[in-house]
N, C-alpha and C. Protein backbone atom coordinates (compact mmCIF):
# COMPACT_ATOMS: atom_id res chain seq x y z
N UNK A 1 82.39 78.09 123.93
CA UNK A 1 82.40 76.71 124.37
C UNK A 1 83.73 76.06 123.99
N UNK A 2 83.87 75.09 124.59
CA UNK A 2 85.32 74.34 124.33
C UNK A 2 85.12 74.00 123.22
N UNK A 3 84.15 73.38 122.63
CA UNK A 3 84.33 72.48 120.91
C UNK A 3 84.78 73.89 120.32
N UNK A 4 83.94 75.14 120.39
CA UNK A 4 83.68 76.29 119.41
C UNK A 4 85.50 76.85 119.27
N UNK A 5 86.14 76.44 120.99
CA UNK A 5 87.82 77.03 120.54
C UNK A 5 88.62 76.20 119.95
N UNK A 6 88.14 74.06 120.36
CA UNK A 6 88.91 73.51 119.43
C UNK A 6 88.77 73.66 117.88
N UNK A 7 87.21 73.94 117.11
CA UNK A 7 87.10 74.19 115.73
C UNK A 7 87.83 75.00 115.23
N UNK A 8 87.66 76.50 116.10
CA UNK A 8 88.98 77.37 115.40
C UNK A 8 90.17 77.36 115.40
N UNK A 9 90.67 76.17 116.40
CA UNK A 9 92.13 76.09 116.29
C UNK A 9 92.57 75.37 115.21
N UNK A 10 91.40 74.15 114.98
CA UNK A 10 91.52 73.40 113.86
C UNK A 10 91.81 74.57 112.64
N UNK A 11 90.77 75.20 112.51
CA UNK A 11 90.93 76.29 111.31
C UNK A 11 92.03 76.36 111.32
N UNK A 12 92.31 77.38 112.13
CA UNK A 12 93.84 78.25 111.89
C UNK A 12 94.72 77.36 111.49
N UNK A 13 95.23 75.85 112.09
CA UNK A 13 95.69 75.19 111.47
C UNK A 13 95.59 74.71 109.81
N UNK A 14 94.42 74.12 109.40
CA UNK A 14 94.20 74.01 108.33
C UNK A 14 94.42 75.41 107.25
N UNK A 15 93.78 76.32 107.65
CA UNK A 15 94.95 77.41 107.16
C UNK A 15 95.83 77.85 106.59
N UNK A 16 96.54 77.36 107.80
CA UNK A 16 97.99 78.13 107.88
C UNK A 16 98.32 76.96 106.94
N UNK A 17 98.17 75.78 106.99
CA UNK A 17 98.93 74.68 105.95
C UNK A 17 98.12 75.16 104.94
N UNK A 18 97.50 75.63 104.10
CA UNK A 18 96.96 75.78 102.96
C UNK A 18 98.00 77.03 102.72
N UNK A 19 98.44 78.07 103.63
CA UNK A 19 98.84 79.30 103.40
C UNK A 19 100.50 78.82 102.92
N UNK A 20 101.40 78.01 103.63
CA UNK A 20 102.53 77.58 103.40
C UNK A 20 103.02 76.23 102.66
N UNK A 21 102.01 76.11 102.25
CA UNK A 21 102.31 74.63 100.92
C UNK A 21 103.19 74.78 100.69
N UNK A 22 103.35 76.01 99.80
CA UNK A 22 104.55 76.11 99.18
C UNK A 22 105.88 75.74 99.57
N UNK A 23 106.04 76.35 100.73
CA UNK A 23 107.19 76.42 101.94
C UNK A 23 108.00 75.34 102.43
N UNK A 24 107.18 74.39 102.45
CA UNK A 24 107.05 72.83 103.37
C UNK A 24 108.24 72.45 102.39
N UNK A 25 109.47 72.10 103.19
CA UNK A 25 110.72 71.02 102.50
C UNK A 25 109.89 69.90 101.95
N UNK A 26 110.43 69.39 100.88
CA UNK A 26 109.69 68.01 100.13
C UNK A 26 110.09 66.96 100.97
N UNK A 27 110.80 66.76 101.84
CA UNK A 27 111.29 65.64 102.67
C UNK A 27 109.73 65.87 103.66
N UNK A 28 109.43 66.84 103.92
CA UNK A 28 108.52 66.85 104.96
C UNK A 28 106.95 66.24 104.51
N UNK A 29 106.86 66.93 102.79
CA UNK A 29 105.44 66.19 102.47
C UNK A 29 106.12 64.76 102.08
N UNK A 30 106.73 64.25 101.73
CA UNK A 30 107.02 62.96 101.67
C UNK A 30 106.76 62.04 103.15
N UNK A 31 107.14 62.60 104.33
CA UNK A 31 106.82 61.62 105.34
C UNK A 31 105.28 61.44 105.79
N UNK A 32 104.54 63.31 105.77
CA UNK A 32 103.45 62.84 106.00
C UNK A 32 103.05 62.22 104.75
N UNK A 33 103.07 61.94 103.75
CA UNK A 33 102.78 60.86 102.39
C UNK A 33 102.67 59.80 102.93
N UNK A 34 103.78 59.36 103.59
CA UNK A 34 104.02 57.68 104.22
C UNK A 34 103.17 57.77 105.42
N UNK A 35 103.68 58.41 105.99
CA UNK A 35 102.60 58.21 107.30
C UNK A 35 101.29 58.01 106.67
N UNK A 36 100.35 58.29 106.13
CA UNK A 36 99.29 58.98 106.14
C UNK A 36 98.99 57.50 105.56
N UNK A 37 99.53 57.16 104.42
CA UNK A 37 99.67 55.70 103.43
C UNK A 37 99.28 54.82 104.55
N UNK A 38 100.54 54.51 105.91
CA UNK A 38 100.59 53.49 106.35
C UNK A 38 99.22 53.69 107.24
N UNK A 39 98.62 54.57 107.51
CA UNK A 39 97.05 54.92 108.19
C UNK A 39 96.22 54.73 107.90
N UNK A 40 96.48 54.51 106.52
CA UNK A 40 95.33 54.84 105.31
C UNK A 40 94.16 55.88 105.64
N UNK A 41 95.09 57.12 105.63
CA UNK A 41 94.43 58.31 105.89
C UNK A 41 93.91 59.11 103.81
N UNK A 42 93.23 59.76 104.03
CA UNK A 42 93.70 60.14 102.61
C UNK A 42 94.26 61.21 102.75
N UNK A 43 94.71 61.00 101.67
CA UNK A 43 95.93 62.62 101.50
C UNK A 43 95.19 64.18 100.49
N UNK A 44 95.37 65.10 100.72
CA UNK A 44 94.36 65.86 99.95
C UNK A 44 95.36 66.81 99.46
N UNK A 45 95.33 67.92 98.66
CA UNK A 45 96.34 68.88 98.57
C UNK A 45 95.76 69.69 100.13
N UNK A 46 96.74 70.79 100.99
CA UNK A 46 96.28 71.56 101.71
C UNK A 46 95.19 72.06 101.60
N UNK A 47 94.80 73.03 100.10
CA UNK A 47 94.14 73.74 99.77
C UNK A 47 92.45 73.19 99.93
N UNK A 48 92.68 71.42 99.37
CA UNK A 48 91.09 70.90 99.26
C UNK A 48 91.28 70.51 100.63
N UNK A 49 91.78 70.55 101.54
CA UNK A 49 91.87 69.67 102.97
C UNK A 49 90.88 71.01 103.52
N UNK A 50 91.34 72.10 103.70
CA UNK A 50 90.89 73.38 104.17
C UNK A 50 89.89 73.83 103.50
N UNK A 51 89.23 73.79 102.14
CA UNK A 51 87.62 73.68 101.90
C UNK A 51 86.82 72.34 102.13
N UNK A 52 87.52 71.33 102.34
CA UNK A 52 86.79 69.71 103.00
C UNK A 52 86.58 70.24 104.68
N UNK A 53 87.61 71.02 105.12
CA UNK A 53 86.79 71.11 106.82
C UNK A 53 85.78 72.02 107.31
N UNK A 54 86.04 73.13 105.77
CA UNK A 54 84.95 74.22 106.39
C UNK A 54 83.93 73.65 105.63
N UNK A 55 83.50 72.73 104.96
CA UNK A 55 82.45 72.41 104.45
C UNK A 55 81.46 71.31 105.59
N UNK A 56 82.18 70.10 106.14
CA UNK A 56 82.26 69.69 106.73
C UNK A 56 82.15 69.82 108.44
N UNK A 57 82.76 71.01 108.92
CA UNK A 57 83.19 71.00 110.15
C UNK A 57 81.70 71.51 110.72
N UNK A 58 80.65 72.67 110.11
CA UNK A 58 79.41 72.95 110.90
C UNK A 58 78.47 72.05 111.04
N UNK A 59 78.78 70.68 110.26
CA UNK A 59 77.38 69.74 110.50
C UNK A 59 78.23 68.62 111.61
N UNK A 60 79.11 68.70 112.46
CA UNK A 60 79.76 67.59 113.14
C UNK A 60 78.68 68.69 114.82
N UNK A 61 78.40 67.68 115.35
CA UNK A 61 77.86 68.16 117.04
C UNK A 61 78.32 67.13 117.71
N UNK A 62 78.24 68.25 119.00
CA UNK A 62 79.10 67.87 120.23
C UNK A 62 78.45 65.94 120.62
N UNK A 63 77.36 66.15 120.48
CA UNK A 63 77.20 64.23 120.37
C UNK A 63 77.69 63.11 119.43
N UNK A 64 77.66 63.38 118.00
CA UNK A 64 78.78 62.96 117.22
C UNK A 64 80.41 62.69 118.31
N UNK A 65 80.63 64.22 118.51
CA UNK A 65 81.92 63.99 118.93
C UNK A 65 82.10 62.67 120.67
N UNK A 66 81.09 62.91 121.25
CA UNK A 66 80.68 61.86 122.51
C UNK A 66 80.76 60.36 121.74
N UNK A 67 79.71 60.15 120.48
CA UNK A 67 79.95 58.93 120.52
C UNK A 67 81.10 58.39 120.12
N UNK A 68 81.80 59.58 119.53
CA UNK A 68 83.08 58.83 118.78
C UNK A 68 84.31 58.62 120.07
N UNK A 69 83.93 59.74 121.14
CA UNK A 69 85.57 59.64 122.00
C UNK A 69 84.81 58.09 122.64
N UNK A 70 83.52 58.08 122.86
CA UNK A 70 82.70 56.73 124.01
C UNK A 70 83.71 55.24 123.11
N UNK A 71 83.56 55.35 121.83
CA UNK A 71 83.84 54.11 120.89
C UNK A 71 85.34 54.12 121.24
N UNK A 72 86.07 55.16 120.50
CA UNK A 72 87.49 55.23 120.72
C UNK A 72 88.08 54.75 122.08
N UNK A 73 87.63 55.55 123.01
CA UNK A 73 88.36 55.09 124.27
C UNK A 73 87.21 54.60 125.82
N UNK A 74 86.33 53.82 125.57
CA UNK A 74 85.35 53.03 126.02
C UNK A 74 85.93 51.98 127.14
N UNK A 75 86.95 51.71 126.37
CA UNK A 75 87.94 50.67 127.00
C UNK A 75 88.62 51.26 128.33
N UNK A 76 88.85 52.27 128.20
CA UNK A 76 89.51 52.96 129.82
C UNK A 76 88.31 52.69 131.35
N UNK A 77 87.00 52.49 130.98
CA UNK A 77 86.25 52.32 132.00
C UNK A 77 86.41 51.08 132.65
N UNK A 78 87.29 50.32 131.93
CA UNK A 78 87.66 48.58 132.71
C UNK A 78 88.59 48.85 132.63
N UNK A 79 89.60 49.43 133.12
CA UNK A 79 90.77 49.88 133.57
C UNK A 79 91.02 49.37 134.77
N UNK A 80 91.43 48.18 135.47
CA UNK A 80 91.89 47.66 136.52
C UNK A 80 91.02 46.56 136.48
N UNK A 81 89.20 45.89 136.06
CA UNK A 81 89.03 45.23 136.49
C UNK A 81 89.24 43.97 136.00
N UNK A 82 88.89 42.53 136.24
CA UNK A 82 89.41 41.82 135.76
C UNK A 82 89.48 41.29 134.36
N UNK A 83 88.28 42.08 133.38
CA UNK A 83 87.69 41.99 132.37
C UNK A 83 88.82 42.61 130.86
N UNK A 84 89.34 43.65 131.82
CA UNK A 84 90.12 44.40 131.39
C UNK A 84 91.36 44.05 129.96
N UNK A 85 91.28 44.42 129.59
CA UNK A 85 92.14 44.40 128.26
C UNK A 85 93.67 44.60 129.11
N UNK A 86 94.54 44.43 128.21
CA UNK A 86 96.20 44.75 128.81
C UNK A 86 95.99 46.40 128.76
N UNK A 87 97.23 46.84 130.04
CA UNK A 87 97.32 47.81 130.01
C UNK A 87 97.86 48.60 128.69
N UNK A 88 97.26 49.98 128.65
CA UNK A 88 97.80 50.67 127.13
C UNK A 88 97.90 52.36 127.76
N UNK A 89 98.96 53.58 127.41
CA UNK A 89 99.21 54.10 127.47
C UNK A 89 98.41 55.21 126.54
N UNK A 90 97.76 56.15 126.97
CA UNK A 90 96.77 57.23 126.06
C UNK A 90 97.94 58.49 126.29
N UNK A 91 97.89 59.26 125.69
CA UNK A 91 98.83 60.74 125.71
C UNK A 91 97.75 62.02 124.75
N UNK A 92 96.85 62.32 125.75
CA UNK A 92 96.10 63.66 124.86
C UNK A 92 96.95 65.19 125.24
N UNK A 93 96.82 65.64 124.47
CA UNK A 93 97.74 67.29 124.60
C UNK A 93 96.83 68.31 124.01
N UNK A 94 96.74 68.86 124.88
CA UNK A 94 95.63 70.10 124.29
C UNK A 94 96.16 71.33 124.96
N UNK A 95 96.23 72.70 124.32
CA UNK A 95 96.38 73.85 124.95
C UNK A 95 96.12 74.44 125.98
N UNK A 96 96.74 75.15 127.14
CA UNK A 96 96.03 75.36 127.98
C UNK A 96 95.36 77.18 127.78
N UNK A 97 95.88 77.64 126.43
CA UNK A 97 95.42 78.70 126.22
C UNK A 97 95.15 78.82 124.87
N UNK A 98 94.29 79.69 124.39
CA UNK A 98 93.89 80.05 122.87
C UNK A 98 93.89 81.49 122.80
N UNK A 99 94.50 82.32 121.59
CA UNK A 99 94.46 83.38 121.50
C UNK A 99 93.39 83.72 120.60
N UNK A 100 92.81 84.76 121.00
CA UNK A 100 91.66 85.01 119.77
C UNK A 100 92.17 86.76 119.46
N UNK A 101 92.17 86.03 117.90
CA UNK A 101 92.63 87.33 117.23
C UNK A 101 91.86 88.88 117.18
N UNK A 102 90.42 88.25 117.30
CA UNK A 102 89.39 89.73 117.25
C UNK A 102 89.51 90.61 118.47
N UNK A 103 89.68 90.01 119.59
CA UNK A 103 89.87 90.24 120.82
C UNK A 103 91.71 91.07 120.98
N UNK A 104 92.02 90.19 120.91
CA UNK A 104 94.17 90.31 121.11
C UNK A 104 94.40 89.77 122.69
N UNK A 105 93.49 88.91 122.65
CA UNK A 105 93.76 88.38 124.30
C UNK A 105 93.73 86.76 124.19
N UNK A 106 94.50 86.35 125.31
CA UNK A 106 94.82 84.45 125.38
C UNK A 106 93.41 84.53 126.19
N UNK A 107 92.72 83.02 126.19
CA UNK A 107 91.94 82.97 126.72
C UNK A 107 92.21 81.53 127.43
N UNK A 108 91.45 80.81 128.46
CA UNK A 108 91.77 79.73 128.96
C UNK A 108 90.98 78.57 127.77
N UNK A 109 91.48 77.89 127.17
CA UNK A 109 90.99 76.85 126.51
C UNK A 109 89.85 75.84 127.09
């Protein structure tokens, strides 16, 4: 299913940043620092970020994820009429392929 290839991409990501902490120029954790500050995201080390998602990530379902995109972007359904909020610019980017490692083949996302 599509959620089941975005979760593992999430993984691999979370991951791979747990795998290269080390690596990361300090200029680089310093910006996401600020960024994250000015979001008021919290900041975690890699390591607890990547046992917070696999702990986390099997109790989230695909309706969770509905009501949250419905709340987030709800507003696009009055898109022209007169009710309508000012226009605003959305930019989603998603893969158009996923490789799965057990396999050794891209698959369509």
């Amino acid at each position: 299913s599509e959620m089941k290839r975005y979760v593992d991409a999430m993984l691999k990501d979370v991951e791979k940043g747990a795998a290269e902490h080390d690596t990361v120029p300090s200029e680089d954790h310093l910006n996401f620092i600020m960024t994250s500050d000015v979001f008021d995201h919290v900041v975690m080390h890699p390591e607890q970020s990547h046992d917070a998602f696999k702990e986390v990530m099997p109790s989230i379902t695909m309706e969770q994820v509905h009501v949250a995109a419905k709340w987030m972007l709800g507003f696009m359904g009055y898109y022209g009429k007169a009710t309508a909020p000012p226009p605003t610019a959305i930019v989603v980017c998603t893969p158009t392929q996923v490789y799965e490692e057990h396999t050794g083949q891209w698959k369509p996302f």
